[in-house]
PDB file of N, CA and C in Angstrom:
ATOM      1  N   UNK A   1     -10.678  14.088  -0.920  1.00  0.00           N
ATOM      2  CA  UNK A   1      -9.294  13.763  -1.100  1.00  0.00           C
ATOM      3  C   UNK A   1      -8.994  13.769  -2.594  1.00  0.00           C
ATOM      4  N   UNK A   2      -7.931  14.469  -3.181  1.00  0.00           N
ATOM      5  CA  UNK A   2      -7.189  14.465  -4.333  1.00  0.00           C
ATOM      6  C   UNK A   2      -6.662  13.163  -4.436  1.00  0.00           C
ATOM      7  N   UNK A   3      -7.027  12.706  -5.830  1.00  0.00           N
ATOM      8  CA  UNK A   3      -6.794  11.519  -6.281  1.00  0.00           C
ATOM      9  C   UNK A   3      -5.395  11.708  -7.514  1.00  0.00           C
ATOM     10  N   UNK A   4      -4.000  11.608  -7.517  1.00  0.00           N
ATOM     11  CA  UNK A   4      -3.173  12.049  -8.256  1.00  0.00           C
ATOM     12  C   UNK A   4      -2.839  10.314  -8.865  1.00  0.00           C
ATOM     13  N   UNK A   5      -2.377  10.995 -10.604  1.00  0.00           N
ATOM     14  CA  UNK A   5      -2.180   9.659 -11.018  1.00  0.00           C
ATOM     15  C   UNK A   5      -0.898   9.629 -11.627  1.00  0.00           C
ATOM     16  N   UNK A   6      -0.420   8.594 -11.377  1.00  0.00           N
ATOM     17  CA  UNK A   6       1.484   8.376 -12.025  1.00  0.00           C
ATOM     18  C   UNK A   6       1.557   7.141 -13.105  1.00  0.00           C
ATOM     19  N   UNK A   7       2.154   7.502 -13.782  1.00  0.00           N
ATOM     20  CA  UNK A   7       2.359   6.237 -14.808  1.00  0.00           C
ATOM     21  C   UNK A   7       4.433   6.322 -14.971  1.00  0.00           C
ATOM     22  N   UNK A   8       4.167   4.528 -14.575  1.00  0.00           N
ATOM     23  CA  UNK A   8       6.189   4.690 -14.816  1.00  0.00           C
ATOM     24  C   UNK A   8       6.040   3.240 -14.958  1.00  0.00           C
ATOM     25  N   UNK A   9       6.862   2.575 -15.759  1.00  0.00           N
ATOM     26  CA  UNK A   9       7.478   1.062 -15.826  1.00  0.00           C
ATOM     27  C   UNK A   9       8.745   1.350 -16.528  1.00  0.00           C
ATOM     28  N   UNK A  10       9.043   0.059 -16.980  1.00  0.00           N
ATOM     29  CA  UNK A  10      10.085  -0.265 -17.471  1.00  0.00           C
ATOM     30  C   UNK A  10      10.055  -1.044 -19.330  1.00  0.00           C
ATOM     31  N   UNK A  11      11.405  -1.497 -19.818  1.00  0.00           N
ATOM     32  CA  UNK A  11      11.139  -2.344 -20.840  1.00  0.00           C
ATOM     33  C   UNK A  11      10.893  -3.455 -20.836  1.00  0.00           C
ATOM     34  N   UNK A  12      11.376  -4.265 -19.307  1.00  0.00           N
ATOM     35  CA  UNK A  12      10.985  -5.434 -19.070  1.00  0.00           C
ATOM     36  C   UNK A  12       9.359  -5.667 -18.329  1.00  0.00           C
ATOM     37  N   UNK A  13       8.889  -4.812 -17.764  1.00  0.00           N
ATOM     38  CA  UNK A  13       7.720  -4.856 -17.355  1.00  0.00           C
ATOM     39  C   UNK A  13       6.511  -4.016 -17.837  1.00  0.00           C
ATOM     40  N   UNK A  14       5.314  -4.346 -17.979  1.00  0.00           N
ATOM     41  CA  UNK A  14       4.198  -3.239 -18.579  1.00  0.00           C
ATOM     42  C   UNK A  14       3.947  -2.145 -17.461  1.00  0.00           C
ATOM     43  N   UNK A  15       3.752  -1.159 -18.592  1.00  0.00           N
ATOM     44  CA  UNK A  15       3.120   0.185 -17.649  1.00  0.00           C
ATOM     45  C   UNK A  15       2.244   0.306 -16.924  1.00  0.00           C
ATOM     46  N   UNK A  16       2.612   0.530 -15.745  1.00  0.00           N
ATOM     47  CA  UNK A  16       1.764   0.189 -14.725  1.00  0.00           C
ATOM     48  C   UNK A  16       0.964   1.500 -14.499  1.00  0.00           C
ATOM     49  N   UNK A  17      -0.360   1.400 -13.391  1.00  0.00           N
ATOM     50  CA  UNK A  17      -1.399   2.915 -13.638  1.00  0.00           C
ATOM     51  C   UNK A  17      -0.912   2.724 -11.985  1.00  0.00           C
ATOM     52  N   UNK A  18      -0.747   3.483 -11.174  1.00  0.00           N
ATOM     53  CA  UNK A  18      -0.385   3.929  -9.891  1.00  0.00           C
ATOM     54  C   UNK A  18      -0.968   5.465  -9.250  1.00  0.00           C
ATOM     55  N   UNK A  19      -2.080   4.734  -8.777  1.00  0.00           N
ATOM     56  CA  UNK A  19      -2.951   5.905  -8.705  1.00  0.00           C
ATOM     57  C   UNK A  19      -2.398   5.945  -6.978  1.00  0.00           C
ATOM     58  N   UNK A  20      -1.976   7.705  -6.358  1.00  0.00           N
ATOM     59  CA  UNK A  20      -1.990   7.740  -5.387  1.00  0.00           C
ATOM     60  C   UNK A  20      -3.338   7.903  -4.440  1.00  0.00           C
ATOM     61  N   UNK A  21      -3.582   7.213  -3.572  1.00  0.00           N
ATOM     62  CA  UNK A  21      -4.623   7.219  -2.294  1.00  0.00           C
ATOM     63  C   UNK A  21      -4.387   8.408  -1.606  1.00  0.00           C
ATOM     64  N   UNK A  22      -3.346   8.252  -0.282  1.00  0.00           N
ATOM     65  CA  UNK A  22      -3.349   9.449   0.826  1.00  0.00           C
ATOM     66  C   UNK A  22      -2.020   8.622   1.643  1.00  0.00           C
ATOM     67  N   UNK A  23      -1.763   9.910   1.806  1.00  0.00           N
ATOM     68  CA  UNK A  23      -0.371   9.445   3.370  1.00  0.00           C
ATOM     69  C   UNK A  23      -0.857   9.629   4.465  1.00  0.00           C
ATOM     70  N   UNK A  24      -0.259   9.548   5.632  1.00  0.00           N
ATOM     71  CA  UNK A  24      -0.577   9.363   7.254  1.00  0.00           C
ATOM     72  C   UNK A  24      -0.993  10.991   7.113  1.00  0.00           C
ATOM     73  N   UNK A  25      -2.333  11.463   7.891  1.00  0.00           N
ATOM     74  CA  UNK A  25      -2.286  12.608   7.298  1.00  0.00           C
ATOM     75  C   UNK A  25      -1.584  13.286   9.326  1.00  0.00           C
ATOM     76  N   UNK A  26      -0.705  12.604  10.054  1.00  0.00           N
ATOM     77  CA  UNK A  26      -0.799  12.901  11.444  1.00  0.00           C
ATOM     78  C   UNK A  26       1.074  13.033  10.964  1.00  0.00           C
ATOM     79  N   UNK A  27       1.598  12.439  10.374  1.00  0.00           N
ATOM     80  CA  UNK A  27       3.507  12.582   9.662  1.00  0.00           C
ATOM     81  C   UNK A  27       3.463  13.617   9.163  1.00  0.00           C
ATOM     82  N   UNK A  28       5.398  13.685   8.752  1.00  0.00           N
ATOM     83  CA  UNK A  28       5.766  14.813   8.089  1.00  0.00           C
ATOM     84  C   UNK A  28       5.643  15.037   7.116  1.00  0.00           C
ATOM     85  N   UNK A  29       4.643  14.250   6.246  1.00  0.00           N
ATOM     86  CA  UNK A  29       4.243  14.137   4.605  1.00  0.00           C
ATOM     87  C   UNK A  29       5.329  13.431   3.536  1.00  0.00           C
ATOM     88  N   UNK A  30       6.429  13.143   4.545  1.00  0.00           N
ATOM     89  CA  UNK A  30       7.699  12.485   3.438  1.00  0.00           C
ATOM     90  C   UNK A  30       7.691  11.183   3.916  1.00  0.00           C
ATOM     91  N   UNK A  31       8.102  10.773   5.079  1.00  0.00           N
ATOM     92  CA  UNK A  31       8.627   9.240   5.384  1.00  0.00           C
ATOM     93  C   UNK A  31       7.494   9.000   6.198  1.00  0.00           C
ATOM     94  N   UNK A  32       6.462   8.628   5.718  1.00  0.00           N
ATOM     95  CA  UNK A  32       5.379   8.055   6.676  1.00  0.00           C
ATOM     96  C   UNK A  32       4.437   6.722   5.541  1.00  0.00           C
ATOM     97  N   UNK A  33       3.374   6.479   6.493  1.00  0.00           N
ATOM     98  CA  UNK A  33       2.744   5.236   5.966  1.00  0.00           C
ATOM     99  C   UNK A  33       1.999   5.952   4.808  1.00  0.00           C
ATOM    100  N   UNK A  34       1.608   5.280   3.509  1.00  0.00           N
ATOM    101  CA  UNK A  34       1.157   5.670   2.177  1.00  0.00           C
ATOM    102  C   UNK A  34       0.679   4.437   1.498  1.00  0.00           C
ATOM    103  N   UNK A  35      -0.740   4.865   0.299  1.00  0.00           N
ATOM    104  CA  UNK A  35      -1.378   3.735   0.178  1.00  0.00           C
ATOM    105  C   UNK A  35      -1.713   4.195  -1.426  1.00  0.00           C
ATOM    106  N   UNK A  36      -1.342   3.298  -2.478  1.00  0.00           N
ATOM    107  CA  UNK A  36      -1.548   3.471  -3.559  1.00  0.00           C
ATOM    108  C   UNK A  36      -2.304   2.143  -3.743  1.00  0.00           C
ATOM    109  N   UNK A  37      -2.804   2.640  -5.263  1.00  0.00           N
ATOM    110  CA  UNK A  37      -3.558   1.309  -6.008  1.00  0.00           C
ATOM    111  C   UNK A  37      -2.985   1.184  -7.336  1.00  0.00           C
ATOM    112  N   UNK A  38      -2.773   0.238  -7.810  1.00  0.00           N
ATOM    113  CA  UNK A  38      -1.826  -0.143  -9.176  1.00  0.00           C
ATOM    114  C   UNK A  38      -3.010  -1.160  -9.719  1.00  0.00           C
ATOM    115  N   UNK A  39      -3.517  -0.251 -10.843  1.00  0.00           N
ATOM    116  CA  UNK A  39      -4.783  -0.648 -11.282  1.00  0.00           C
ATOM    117  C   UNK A  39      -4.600  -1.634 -12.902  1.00  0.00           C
ATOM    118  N   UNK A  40      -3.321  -1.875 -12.918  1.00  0.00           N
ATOM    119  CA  UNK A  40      -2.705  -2.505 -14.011  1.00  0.00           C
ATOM    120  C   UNK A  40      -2.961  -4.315 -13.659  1.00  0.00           C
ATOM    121  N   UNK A  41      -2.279  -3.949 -12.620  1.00  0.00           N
ATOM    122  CA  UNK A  41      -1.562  -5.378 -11.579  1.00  0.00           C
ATOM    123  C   UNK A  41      -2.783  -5.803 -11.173  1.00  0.00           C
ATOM    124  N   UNK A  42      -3.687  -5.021 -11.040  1.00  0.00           N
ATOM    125  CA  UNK A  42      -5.039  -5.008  -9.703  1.00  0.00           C
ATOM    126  C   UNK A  42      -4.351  -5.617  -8.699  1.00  0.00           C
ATOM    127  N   UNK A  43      -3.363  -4.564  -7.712  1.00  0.00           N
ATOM    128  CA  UNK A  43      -2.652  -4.309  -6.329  1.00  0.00           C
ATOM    129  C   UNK A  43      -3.194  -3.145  -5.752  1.00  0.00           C
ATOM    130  N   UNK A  44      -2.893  -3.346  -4.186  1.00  0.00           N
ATOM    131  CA  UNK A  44      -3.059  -2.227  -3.634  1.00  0.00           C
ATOM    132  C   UNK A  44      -1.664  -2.533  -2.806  1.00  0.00           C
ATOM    133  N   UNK A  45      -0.764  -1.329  -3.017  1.00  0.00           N
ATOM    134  CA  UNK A  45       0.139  -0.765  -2.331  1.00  0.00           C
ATOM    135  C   UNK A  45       0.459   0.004  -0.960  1.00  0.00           C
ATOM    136  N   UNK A  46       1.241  -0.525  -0.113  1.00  0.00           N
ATOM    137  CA  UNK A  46       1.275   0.284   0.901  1.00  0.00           C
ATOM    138  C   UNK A  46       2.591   0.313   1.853  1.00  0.00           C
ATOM    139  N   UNK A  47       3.132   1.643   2.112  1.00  0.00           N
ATOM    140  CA  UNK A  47       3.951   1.702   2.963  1.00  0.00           C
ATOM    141  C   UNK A  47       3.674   1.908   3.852  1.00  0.00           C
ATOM    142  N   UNK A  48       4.361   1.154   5.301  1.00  0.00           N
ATOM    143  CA  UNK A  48       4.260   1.621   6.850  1.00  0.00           C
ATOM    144  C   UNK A  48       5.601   1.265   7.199  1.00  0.00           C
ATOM    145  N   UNK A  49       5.822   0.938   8.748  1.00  0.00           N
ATOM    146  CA  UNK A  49       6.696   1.020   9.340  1.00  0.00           C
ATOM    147  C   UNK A  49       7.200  -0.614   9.539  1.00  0.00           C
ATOM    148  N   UNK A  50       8.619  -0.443   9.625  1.00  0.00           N
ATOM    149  CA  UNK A  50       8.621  -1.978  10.386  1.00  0.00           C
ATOM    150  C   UNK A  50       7.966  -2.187  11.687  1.00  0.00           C
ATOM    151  N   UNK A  51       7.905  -3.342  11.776  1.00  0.00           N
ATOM    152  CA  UNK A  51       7.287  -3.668  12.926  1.00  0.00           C
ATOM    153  C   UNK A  51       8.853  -3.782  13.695  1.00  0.00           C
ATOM    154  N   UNK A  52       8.652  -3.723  14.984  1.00  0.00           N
ATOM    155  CA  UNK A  52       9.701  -4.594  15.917  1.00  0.00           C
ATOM    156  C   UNK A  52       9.581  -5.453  16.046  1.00  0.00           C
ATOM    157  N   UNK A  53      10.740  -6.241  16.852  1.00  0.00           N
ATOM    158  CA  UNK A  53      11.302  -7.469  16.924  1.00  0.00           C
ATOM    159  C   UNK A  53      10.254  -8.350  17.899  1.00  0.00           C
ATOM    160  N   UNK A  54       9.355  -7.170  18.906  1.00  0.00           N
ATOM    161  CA  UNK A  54       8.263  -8.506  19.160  1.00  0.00           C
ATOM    162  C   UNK A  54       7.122  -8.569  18.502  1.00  0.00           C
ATOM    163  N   UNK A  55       6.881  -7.534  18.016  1.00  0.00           N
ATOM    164  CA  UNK A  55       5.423  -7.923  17.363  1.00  0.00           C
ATOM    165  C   UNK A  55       5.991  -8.698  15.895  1.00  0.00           C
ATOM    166  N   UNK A  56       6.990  -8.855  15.583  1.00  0.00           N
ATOM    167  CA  UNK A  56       7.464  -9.433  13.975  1.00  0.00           C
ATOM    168  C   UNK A  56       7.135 -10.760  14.571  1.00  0.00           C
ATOM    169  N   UNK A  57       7.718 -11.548  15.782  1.00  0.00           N
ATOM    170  CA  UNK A  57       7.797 -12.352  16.525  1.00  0.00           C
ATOM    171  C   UNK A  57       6.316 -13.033  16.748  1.00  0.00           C
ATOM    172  N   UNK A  58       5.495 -12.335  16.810  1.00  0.00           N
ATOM    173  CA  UNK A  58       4.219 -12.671  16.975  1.00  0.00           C
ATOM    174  C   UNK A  58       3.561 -13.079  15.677  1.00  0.00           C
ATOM    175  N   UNK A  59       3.700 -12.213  14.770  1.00  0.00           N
ATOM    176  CA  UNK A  59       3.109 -12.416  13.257  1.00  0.00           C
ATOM    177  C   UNK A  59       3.937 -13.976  13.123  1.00  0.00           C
ATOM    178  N   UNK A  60       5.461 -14.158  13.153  1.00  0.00           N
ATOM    179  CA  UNK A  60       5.750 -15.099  12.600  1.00  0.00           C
ATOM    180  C   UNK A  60       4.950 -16.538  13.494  1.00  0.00           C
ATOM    181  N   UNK A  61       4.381 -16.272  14.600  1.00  0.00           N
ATOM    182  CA  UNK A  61       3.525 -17.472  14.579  1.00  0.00           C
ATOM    183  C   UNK A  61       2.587 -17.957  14.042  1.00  0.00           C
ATOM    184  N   UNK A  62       1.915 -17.615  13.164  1.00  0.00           N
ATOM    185  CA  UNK A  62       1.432 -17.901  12.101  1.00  0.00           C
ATOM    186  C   UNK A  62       1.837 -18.162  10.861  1.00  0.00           C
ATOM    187  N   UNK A  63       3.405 -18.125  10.882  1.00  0.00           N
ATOM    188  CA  UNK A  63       3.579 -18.945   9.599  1.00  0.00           C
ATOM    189  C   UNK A  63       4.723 -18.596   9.160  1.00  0.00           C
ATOM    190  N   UNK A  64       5.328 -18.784   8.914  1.00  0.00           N
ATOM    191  CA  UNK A  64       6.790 -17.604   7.816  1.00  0.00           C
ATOM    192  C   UNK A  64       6.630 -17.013   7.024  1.00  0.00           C
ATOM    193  N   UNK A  65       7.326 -15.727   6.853  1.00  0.00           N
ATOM    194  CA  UNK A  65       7.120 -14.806   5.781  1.00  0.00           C
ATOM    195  C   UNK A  65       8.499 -15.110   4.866  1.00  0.00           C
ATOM    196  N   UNK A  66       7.658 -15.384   3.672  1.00  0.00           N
ATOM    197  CA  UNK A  66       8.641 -15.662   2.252  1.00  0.00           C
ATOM    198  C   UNK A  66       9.345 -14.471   1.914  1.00  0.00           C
ATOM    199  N   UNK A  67      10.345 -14.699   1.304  1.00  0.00           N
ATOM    200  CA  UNK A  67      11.190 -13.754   0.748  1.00  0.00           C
ATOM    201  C   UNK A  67      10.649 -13.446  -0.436  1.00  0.00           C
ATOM    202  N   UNK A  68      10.604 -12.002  -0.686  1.00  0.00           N
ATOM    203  CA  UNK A  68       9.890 -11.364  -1.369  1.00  0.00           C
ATOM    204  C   UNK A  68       8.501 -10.193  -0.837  1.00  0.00           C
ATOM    205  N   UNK A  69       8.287 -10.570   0.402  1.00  0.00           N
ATOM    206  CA  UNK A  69       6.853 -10.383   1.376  1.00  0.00           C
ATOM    207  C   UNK A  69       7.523  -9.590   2.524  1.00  0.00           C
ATOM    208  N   UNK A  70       6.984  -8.538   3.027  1.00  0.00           N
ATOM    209  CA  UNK A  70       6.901  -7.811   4.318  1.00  0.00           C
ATOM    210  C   UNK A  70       6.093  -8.174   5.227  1.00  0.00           C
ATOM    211  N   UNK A  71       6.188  -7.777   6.632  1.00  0.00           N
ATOM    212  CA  UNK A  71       5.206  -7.304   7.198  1.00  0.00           C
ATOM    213  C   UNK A  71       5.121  -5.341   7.801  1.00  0.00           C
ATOM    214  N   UNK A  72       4.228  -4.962   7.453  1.00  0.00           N
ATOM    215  CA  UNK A  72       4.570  -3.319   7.863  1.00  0.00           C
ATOM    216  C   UNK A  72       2.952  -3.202   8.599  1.00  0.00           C
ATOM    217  N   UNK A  73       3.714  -1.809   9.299  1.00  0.00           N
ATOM    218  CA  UNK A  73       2.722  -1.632  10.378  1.00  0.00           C
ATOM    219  C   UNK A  73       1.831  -0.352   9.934  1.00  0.00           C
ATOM    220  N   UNK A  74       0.357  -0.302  10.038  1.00  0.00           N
ATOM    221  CA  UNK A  74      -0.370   0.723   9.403  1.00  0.00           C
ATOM    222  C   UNK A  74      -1.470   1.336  10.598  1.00  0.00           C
ATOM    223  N   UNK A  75      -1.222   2.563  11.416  1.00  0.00           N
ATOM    224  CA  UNK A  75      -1.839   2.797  12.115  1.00  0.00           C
ATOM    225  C   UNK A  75      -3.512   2.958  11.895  1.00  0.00           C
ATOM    226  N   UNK A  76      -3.886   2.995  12.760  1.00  0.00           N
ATOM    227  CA  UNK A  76      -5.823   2.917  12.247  1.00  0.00           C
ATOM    228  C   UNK A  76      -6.106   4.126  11.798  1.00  0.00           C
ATOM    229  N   UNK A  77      -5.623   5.473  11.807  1.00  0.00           N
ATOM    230  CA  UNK A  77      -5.807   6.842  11.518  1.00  0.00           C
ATOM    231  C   UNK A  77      -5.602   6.943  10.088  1.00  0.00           C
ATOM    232  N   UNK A  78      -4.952   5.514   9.444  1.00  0.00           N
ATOM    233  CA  UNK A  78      -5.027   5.632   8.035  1.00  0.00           C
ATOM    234  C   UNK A  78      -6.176   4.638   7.209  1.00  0.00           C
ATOM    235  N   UNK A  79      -7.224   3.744   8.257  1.00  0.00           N
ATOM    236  CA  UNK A  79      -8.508   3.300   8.010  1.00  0.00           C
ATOM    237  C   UNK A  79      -9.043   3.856   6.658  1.00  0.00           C
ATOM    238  N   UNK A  80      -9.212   5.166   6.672  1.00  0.00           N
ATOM    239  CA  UNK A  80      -9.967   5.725   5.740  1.00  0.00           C
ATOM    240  C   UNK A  80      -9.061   5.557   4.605  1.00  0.00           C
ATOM    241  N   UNK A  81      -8.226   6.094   4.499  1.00  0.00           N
ATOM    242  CA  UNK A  81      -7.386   5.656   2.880  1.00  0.00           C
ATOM    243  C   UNK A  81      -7.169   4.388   2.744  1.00  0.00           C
ATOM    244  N   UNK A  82      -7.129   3.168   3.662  1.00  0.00           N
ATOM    245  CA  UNK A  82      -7.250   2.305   3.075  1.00  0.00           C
ATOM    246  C   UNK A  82      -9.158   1.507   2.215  1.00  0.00           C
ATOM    247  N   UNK A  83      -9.756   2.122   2.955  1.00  0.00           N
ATOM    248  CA  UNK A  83     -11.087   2.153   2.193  1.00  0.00           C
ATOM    249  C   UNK A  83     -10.969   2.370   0.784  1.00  0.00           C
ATOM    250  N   UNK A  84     -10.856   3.239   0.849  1.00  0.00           N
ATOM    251  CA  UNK A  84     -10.750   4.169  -0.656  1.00  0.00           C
ATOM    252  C   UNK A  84      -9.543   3.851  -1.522  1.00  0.00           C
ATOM    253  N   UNK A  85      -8.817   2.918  -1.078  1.00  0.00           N
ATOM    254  CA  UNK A  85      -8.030   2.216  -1.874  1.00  0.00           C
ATOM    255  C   UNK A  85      -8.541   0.744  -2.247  1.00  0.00           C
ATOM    256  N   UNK A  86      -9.502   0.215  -1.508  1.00  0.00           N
ATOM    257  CA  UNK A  86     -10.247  -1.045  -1.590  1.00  0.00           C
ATOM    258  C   UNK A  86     -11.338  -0.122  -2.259  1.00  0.00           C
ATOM    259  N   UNK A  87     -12.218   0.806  -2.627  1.00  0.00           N
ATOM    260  CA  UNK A  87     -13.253   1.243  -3.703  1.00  0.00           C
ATOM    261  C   UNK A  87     -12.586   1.434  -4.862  1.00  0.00           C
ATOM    262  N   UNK A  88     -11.219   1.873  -4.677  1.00  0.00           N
ATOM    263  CA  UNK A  88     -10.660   2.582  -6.374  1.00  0.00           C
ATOM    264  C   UNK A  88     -10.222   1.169  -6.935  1.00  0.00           C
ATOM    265  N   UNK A  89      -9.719   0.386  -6.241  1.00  0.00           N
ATOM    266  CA  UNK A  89      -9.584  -1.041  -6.511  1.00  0.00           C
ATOM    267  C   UNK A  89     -10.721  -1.847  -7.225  1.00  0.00           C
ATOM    268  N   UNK A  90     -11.709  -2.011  -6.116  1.00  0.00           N
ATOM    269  CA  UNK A  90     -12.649  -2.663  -6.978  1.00  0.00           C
ATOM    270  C   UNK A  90     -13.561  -2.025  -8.252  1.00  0.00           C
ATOM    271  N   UNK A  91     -13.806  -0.849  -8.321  1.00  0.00           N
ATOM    272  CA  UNK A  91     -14.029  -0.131  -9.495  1.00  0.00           C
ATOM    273  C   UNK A  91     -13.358   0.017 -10.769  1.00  0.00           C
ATOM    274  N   UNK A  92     -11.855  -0.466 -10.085  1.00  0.00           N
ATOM    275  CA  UNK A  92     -10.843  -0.454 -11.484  1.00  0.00           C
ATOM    276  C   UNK A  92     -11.267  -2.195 -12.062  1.00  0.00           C
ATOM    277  N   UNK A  93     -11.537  -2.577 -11.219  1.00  0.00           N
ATOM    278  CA  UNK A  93     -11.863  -4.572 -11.530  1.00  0.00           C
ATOM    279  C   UNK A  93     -13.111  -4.356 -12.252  1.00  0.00           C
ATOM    280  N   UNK A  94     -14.233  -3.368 -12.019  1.00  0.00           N
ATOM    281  CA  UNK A  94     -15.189  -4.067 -12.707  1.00  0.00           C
ATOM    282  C   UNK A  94     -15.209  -3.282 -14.355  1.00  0.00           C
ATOM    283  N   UNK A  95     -14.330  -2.708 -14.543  1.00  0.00           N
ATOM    284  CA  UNK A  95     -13.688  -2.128 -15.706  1.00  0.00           C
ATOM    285  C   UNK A  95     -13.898  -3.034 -17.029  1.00  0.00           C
TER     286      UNK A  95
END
């Protein structure tokens, strides 16, 4: 897997390193689930889907989700990029 790297912030915030992982490789390559690592922040990033209204329902029994916080849904076919976003992660930590 091609590892592509982006650099963008702002004046109010430091430049962040935003290394892309991989998208759903089973989507249309535009609006699907995607997993970066922001090796600045030491974050790992990720888009998926909303959940629906029952499984949101279910998560919230365990607790409330604060404003500011999602919950998104990440099919298992993207397992592997999330690996490799937990190795590029911890390799950027022991930096």
């Amino acid at each position: 897997m091609v590892v592509e790297r982006y650099r963008s912030g702002s004046a109010r915030e430091a430049v962040m390193g935003l290394v892309f992982i991989a998208r759903d490789p089973n989507t249309d390559g535009a609006n699907c689930p995607t997993v970066w690592v922001e090796d600045v922040r030491q974050e790992i990033l990720v888009q998926g889907w909303n959940p629906d209204e029952a499984m949101l329902a279910k998560c919230l029994e365990t607790g409330p989700i604060p404003d500011g916080e999602g919950v998104v849904r990440i099919p298992f076919r993207m397992i592997r990029a999330l690996r490799e976003a937990c190795d590029v992660a911890e390799r950027a930590a022991v930096r």
